[in-house]
Protein backbone atom coordinates (compact mmCIF):
# COMPACT_ATOMS: atom_id res chain seq x y z
CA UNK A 1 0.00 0.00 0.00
CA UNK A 2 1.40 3.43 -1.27
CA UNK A 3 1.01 6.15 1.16
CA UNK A 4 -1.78 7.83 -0.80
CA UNK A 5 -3.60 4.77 -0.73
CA UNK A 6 -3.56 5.16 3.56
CA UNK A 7 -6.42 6.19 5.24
CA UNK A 8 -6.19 9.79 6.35
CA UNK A 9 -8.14 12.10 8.44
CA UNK A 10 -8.86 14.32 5.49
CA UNK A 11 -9.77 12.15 2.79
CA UNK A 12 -13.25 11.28 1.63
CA UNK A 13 -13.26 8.26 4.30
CA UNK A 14 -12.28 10.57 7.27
CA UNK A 15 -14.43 13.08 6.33
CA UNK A 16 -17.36 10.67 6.20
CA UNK A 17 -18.46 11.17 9.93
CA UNK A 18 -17.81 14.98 9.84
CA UNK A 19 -20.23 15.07 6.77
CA UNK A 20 -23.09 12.41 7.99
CA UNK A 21 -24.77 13.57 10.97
CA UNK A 22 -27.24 10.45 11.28
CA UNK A 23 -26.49 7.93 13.69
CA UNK A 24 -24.36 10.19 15.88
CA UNK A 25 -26.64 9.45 19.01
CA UNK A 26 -26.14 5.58 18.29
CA UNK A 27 -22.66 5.88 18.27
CA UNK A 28 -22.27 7.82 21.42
CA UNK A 29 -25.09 6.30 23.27
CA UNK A 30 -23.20 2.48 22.90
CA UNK A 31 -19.94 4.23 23.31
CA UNK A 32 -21.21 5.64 27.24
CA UNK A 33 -22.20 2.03 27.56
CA UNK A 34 -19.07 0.97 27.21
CA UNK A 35 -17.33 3.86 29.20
CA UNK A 36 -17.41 2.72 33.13
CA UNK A 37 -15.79 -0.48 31.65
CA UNK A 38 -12.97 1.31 30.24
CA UNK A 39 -12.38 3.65 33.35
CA UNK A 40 -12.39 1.29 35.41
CA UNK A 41 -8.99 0.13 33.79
CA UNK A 42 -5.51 2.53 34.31
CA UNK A 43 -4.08 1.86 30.95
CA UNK A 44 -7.78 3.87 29.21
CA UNK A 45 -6.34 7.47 27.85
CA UNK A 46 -8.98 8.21 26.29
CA UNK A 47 -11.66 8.26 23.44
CA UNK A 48 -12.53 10.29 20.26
CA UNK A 49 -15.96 10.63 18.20
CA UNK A 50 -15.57 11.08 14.41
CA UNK A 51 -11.79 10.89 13.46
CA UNK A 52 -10.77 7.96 11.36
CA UNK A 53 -13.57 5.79 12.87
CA UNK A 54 -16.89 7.10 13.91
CA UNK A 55 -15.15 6.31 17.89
CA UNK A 56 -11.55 5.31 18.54
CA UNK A 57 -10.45 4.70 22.04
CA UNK A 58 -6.58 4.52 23.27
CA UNK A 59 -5.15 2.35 25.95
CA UNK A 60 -1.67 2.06 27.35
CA UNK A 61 0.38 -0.79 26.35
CA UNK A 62 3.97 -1.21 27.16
CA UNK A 63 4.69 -4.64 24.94
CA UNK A 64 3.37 -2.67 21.85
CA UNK A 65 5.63 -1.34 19.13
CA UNK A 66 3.78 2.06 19.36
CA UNK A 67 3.90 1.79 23.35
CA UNK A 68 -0.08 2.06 22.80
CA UNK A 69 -3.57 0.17 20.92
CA UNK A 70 -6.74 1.09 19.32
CA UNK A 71 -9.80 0.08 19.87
CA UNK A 72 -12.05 0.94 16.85
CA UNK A 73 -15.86 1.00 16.04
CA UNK A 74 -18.23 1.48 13.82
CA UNK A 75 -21.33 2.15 14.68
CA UNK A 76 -24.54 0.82 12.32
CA UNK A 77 -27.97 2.28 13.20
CA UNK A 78 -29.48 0.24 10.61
CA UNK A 79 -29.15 -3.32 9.23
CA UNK A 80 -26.24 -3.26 6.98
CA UNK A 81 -26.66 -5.77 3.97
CA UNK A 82 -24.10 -8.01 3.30
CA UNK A 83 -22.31 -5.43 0.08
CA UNK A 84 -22.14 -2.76 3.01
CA UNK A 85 -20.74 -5.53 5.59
CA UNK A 86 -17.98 -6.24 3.09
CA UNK A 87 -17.27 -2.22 2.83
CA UNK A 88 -17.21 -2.07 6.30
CA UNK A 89 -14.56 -4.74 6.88
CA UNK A 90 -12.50 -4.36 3.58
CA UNK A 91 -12.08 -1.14 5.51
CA UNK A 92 -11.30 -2.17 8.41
CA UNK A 93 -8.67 -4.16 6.93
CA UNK A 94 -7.25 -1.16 4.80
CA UNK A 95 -6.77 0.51 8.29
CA UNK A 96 -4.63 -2.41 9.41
CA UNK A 97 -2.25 -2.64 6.41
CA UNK A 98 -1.58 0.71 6.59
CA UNK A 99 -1.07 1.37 10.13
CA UNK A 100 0.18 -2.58 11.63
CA UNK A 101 -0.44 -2.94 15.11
CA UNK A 102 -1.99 0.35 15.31
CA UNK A 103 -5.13 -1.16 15.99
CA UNK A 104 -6.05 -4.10 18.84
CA UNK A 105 -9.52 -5.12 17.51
CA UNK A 106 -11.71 -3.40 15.36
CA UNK A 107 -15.76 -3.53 16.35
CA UNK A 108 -18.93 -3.28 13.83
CA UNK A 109 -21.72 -2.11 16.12
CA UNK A 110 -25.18 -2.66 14.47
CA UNK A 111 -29.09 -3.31 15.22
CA UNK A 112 -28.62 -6.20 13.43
CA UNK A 113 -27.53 -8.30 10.51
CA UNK A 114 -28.95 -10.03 7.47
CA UNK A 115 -30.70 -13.11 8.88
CA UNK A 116 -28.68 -15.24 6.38
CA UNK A 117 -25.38 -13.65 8.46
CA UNK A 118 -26.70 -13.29 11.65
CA UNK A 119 -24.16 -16.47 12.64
CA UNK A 120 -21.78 -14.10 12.47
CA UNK A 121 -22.35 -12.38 15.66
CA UNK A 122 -23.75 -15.41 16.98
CA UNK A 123 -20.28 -17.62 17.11
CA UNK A 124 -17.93 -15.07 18.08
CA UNK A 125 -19.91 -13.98 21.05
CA UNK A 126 -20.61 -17.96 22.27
CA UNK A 127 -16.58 -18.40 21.49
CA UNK A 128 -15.81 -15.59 23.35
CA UNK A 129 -18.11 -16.01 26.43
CA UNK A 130 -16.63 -19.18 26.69
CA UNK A 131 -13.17 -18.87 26.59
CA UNK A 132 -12.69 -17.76 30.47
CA UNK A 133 -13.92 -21.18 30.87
CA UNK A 134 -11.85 -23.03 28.62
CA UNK A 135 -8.74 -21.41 29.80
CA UNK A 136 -6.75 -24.48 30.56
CA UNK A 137 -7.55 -26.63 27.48
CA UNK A 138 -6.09 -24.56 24.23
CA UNK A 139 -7.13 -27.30 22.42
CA UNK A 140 -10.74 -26.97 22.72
CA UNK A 141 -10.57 -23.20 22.53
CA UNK A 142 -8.13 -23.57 19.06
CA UNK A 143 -10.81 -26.05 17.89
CA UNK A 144 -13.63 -23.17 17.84
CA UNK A 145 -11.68 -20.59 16.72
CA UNK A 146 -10.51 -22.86 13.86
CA UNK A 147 -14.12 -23.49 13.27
CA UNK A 148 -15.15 -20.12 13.37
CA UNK A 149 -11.97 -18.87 11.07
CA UNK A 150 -13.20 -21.62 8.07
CA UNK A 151 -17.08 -20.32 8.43
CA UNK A 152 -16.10 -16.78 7.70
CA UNK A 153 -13.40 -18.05 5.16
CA UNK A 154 -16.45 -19.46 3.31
CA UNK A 155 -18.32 -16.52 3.41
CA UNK A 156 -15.48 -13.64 2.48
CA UNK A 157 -12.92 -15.98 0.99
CA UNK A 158 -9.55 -16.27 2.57
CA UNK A 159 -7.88 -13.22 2.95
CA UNK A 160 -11.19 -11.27 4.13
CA UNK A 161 -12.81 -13.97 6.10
CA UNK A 162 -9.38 -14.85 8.07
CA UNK A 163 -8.67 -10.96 8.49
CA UNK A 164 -12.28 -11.12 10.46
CA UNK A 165 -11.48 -14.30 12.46
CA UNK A 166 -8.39 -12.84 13.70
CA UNK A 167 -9.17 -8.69 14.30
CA UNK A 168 -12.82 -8.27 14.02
CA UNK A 169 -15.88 -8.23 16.76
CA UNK A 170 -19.64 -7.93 15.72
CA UNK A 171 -21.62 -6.62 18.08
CA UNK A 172 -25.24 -6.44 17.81
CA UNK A 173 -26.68 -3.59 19.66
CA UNK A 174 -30.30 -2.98 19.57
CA UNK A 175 -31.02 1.09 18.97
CA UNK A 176 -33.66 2.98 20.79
CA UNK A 177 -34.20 6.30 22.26
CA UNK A 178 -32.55 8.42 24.79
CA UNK A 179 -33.83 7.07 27.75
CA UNK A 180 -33.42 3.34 26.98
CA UNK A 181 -29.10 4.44 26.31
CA UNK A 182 -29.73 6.34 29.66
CA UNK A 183 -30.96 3.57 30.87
CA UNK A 184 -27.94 0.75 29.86
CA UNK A 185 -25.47 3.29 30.68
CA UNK A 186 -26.49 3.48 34.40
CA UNK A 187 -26.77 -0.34 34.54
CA UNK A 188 -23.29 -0.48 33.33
CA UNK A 189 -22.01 2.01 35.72
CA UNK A 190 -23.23 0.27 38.43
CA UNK A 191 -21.99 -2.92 37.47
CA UNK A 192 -18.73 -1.32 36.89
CA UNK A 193 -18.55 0.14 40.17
CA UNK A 194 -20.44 -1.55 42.68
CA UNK A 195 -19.94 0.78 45.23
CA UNK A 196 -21.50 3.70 44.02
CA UNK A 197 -24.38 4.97 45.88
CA UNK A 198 -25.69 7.99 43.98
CA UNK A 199 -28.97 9.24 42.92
CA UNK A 200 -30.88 7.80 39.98
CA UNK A 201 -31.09 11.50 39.23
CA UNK A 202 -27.56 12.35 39.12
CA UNK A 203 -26.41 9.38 36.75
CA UNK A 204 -29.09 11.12 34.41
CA UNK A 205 -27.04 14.31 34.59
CA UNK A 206 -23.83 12.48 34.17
CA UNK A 207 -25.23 11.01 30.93
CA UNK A 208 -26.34 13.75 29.96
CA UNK A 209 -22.88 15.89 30.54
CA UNK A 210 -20.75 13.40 28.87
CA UNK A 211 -23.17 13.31 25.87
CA UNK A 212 -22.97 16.88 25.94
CA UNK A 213 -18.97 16.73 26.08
CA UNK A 214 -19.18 14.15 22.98
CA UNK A 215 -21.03 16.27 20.82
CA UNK A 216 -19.24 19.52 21.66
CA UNK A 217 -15.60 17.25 20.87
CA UNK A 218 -16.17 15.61 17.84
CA UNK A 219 -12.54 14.97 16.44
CA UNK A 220 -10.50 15.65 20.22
CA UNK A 221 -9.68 13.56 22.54
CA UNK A 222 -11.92 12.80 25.28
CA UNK A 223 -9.02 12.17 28.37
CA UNK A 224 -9.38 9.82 31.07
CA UNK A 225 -9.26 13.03 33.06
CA UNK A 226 -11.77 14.49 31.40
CA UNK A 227 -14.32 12.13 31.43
CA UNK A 228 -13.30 11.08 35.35
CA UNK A 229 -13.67 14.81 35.99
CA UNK A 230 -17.32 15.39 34.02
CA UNK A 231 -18.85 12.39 36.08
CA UNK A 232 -17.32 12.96 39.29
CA UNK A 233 -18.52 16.93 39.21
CA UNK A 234 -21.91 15.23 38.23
CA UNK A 235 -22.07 12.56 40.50
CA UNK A 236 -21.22 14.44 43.47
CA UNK A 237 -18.73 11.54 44.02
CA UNK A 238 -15.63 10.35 42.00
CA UNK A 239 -16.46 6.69 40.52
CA UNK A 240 -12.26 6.11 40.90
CA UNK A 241 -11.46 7.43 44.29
CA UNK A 242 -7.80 6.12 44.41
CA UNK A 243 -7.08 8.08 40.96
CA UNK A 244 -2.68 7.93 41.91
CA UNK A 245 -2.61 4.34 42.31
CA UNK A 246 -1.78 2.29 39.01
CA UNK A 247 -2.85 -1.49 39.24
CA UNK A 248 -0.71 -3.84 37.11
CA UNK A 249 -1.31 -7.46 36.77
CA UNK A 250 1.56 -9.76 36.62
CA UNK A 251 1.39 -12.46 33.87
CA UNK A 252 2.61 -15.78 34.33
CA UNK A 253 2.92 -19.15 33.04
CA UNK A 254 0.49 -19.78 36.29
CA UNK A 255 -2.69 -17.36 35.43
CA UNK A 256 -4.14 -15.84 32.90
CA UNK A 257 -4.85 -12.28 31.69
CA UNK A 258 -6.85 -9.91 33.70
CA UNK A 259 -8.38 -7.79 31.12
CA UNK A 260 -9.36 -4.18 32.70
CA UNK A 261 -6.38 -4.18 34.57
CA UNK A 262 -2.90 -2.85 32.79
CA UNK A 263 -0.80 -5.94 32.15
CA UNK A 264 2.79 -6.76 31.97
CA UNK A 265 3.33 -10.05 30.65
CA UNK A 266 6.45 -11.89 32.20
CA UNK A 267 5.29 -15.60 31.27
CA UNK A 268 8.62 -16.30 29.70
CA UNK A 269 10.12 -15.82 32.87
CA UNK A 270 8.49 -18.02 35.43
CA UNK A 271 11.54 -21.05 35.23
CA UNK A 272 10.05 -24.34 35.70
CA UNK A 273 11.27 -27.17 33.01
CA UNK A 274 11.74 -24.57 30.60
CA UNK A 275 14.63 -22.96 32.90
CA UNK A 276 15.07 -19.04 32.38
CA UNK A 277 15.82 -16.39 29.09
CA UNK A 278 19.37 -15.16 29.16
CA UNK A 279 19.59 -11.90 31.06
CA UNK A 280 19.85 -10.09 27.07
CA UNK A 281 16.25 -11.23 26.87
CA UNK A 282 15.10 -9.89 30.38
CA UNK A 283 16.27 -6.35 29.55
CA UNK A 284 14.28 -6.45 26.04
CA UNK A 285 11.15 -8.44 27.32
CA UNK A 286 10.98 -7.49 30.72
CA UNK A 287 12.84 -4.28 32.10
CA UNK A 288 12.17 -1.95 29.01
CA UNK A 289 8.38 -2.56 29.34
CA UNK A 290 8.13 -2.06 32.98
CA UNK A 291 10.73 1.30 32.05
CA UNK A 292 8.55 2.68 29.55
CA UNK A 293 5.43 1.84 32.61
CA UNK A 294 7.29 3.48 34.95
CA UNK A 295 7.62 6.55 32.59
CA UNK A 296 4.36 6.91 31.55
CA UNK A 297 2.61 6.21 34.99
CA UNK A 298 5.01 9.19 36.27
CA UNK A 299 3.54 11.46 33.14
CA UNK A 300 -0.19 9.94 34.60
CA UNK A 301 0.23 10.99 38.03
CA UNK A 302 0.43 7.34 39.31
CA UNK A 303 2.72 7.42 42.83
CA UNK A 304 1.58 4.05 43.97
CA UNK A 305 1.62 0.39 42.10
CA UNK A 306 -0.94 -2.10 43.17
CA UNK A 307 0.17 -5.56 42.23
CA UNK A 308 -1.76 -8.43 41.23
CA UNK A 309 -0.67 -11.89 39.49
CA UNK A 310 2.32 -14.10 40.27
CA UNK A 311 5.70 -13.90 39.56
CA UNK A 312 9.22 -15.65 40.70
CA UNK A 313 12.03 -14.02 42.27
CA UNK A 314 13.75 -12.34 39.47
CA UNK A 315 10.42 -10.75 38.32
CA UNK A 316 9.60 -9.77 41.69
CA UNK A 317 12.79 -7.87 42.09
CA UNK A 318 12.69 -5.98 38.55
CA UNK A 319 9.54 -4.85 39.61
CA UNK A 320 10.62 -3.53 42.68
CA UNK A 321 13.78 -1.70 41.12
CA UNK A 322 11.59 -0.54 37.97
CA UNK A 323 8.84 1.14 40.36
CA UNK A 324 11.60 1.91 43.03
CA UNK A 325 11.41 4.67 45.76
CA UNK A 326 14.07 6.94 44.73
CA UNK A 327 12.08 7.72 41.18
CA UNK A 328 8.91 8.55 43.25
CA UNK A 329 6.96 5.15 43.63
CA UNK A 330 5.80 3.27 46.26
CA UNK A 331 3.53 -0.71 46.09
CA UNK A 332 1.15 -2.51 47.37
CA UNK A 333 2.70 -5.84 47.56
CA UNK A 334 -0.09 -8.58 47.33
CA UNK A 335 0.81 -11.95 49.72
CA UNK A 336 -1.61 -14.56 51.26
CA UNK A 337 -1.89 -12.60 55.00
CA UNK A 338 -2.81 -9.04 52.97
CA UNK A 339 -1.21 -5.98 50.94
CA UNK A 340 2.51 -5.40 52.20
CA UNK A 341 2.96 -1.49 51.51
CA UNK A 342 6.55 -0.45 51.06
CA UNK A 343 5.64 2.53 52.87
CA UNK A 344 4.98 0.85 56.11
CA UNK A 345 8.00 2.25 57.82
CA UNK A 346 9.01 1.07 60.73
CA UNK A 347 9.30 3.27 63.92
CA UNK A 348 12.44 3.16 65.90
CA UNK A 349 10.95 1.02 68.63
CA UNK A 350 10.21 -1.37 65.76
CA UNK A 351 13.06 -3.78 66.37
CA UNK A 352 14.42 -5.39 63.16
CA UNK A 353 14.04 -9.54 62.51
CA UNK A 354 17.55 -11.54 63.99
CA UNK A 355 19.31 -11.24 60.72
CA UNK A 356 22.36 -13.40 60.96
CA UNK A 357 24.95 -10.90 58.42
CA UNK A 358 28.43 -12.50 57.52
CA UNK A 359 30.69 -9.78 56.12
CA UNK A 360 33.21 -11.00 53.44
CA UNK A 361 36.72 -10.87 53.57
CA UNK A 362 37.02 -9.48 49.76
CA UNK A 363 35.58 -9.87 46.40
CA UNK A 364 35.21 -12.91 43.87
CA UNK A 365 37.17 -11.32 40.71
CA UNK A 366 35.75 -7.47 40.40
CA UNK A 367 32.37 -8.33 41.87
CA UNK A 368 31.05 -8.42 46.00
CA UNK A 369 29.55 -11.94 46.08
CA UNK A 370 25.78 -11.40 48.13
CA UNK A 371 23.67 -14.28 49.69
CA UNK A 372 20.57 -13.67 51.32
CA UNK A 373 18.42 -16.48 52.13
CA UNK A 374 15.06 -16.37 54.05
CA UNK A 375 14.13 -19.54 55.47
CA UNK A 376 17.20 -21.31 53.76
CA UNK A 377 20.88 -20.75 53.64
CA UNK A 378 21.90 -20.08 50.19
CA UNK A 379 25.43 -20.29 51.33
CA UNK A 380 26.59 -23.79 50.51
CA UNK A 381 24.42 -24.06 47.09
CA UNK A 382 26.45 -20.61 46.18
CA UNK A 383 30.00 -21.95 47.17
CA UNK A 384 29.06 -25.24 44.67
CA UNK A 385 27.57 -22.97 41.62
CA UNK A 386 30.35 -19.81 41.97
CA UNK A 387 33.74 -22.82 42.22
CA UNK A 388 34.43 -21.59 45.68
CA UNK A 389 37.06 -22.91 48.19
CA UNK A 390 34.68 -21.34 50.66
CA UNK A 391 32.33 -19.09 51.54
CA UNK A 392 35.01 -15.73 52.94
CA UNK A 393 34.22 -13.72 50.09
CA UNK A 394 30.26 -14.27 50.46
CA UNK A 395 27.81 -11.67 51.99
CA UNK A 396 25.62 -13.62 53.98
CA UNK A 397 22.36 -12.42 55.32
CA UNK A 398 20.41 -15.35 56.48
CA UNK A 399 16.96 -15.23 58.46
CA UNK A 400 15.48 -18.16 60.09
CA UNK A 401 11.77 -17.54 60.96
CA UNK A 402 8.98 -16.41 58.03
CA UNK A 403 8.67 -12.56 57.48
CA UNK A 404 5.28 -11.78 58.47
CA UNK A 405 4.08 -8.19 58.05
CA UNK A 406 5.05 -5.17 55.79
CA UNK A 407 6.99 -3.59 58.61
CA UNK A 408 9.41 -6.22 59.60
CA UNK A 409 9.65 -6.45 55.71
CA UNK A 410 10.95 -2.90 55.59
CA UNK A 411 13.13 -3.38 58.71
CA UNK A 412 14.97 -6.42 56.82
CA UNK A 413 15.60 -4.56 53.40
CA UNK A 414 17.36 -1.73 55.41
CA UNK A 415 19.43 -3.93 57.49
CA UNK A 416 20.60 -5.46 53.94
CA UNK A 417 20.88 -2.53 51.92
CA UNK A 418 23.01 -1.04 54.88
CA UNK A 419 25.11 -4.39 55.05
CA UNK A 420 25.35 -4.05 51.13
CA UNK A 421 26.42 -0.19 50.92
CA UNK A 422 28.95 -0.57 54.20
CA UNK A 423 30.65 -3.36 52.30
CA UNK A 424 30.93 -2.12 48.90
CA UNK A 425 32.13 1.20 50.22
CA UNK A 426 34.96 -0.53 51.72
CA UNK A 427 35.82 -3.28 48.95
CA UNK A 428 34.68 -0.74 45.76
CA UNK A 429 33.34 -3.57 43.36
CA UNK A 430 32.65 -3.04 39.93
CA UNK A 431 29.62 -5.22 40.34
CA UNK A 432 27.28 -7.16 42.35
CA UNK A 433 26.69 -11.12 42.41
CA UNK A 434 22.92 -11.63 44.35
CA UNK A 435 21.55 -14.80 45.25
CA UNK A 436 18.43 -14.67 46.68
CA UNK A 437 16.10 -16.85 48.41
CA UNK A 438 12.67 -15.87 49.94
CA UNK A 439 9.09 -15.10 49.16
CA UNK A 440 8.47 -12.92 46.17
CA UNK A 441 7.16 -10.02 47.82
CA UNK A 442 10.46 -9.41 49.94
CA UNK A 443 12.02 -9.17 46.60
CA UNK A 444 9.69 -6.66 45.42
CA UNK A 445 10.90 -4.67 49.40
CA UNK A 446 14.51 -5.57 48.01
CA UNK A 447 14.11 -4.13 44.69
CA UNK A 448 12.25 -0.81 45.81
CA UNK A 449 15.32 -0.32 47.57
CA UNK A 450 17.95 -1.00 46.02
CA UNK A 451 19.74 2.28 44.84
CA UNK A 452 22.90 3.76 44.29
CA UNK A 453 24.34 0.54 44.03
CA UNK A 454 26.49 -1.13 41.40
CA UNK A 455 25.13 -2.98 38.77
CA UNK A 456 24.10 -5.85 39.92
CA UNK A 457 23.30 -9.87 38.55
CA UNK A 458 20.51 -11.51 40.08
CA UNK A 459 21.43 -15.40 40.41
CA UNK A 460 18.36 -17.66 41.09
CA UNK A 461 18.57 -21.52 41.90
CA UNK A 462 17.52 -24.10 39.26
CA UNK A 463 16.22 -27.00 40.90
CA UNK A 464 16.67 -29.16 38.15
CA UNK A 465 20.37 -28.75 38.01
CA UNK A 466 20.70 -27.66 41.73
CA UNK A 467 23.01 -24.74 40.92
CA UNK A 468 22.22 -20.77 40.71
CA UNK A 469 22.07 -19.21 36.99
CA UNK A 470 21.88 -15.80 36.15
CA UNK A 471 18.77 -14.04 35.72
CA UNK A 472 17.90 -10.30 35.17
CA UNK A 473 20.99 -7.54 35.13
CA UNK A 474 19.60 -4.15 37.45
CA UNK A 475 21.88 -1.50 36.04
């Protein structure tokens, strides 16, 4: 595709919604219903009526060449006969080949399709309802889409019908008037936020202001901000109370993806029988996504992280270090007895856990040598891995008992991090060895901490071969 042949904002296809005034309320009316859904996640920047598609709506998304996705729509009011149907995808797919991965899914909204196509709609929505359910079993949820992917091939031929399958929702929303929209998009603001207690009266007037904000906006973007700040001055009440804290979901080989919640995917990093990516791969895959989060939450006016997911040692730490206090962060650490905040300081009648802290003698080559083991002594598994005569040139910080609370998790990271920076002001390393072993939210602590320190090599122990291997590089 030449780039006169790409879709523009002031060509005949851009100018289409400018031009055609019909159907506006349909596509702003199903747009609101969709809205509280979209607040309710971080990564949601916003949404604009009437530029390249009659409603476009932007998300964060650090894996993403662009650093951000589309979500597109087109909005029917009628029943669109099958020649129009093929207009509106060809189109969609024009969009795609001129702009890859500009776009995460593009949706035709309509009342309704030709009976003879009304499958359409039909099989992607029983495919897709299904698919929490079918989670663990890919091969029953391959087998559908497969199925699905050859019906539409039949009906478009291959290269339209498989561009559907794989980037296209139909959505069949019945039309009506003003109060019925009124009435779906208080439904779904309640179910978005269950805890809202305001007036039926007062949800009218925040439909009501945001419809007036659409119409007086076509073509500008409609900010997070913006729309948070419309219903809240409506409501009397703001729907996102917490609007500084960023919640990102952790994605592992162990669960799956958590769809209104930002995500950062580190299931190529979990270990097991597939062992771990060389640390190269961490710093592409891993530590430039959670950078560029870190950056843009920062721009947002996020201060705190809430975690969610699961995630092994060397995640947990890059976390920590990514979202780490000295750049203006603090997190909510999930574990099974509740949310360990790193701000939880603790007082100075807090006395620290019995840390047992073995100061070494030198350094291994150009590098300060650190175990830390909660639980277990790492000290005899790093002696065997490193080709040690002994363990002199280790720092050892050992704790028997369990950490149990945010505080004496705070007390531990600053008896290390002293022990760390003492050491290394005295011995001058070029860099730091670290094997750890503990729970995964004390290396989250570890990592929020650890600053003004040399580079350093995470080490973490593979079970399989019972020796410690080098995981992510904090630098």
């Amino acid at each position: 595709m030449t780039s006169s042949d790409r879709p523009t904002l002031i060509d005949r296809r851009g100018m289409g919604g400018i031009n055609a005034q019909d159907g506006f309320d349909y596509q702003i009316w199903d747009a609101l219903a969709r809205l509280p859904a979209w607040l309710r996640n971080a990564s949601f920047e916003g949404m604009a009526f009437e530029t390249l598609e009659d409603v476009e709506v932007r998300f964060f998304a650090p894996h993403t060449p662009r650093g951000r996705v589309i979500d597109r729509f087109q909005a029917k009011s009628g029943e669109p006969d099958r020649s129009k149907l093929v207009d509106v995808f060809e189109a969609f797919k024009r969009f795609d080949e001129a702009y890859p991965s500009a776009a995460r899914v593009h949706t035709l909204v309509t009342q309704s399709l030709p009976a003879k196509l009304n499958w359409i709609a039909r099989d992607q929505d029983r495919v897709s309802r299904a698919r929490p359910f079918y989670a663990p079993f890919a091969d029953i949820t391959a087998g559908s889409d497969a199925m699905l992917r050859r019906k539409l091939v039949e009906e478009f031929g291959d290269e339209l019908g498989g561009f559907v399958a794989g980037h296209v929702d139909v959505a069949i929303v019945a039309g009506g008037d003003r109060c019925n929209a009124q009435a779906t998009f208080m439904v779904e603001l309640e179910r978005s936020f269950p805890d809202l207690d305001v007036a039926t009266k007062r949800q009218g007037d925040a439909f009501s202001a945001l419809c007036d904000l659409a119409n007086a906006r076509r073509g500008e973007i409609l900010t997070r901000s913006m729309l948070l700040d419309t219903l809240s001055s409506t409501l009397g009440v703001n729907p996102v109370p917490d609007r500084k804290s960023l919640p990102i979901h952790l994605r592992s080989d162990r669960n799956e993806e958590v769809p209104e919640v930002l995500q950062i995917d580190a299931s190529g990093f979990s270990g097991g029988l597939l062992g771990y990516p060389e640390p190269a791969e961490w710093q592409s895959r891993l530590l430039d996504p959670l950078a560029v989060t870190a950056s843009w939450a920062r721009a947002n006016g996020f201060h705190k992280i809430a975690l969610s997911g699961s995630y092994r040692l060397g995640t947990a730490i890059a976390l920590g270090w990514s979202f780490r206090s000295a750049i203006g962060f603090e997190i909510d650490i999930p574990t099974r007895s509740g949310v360990w905040p790193t701000d939880a300081h603790p007082t100075t009648t807090d006395e620290p856990p019995p840390w047992s802290v073995r100061k070494p003698g030198g350094l291994v080559g150009d590098a300060l040598l650190v175990g830390i083991g909660v639980l277990r002594d790492p000290t005899a598994d790093i002696v065997s891995s490193f080709g040690l005569q002994g363990s002199d040139n280790v720092l050892t910080a050992t704790l028997a008992p369990a950490l149990t609370n945010a505080t004496e998790t705070q007390s531990s990271v600053r008896v290390i991090i002293a022990a760390i920076v003492e050491v290394a002001a005295r011995l001058r390393p070029k860099r730091i060895e670290l094997c750890l072993v503990g729970p995964a939210a004390f290396a989250v602590a570890l990592g929020h901490r650890w600053n003004s320190l040399p580079p350093t090599q995470l080490h973490e122990f593979l079970a399989s071969e019972a020796r410690y291997v080098p995981t992510v590089m904090l630098s």
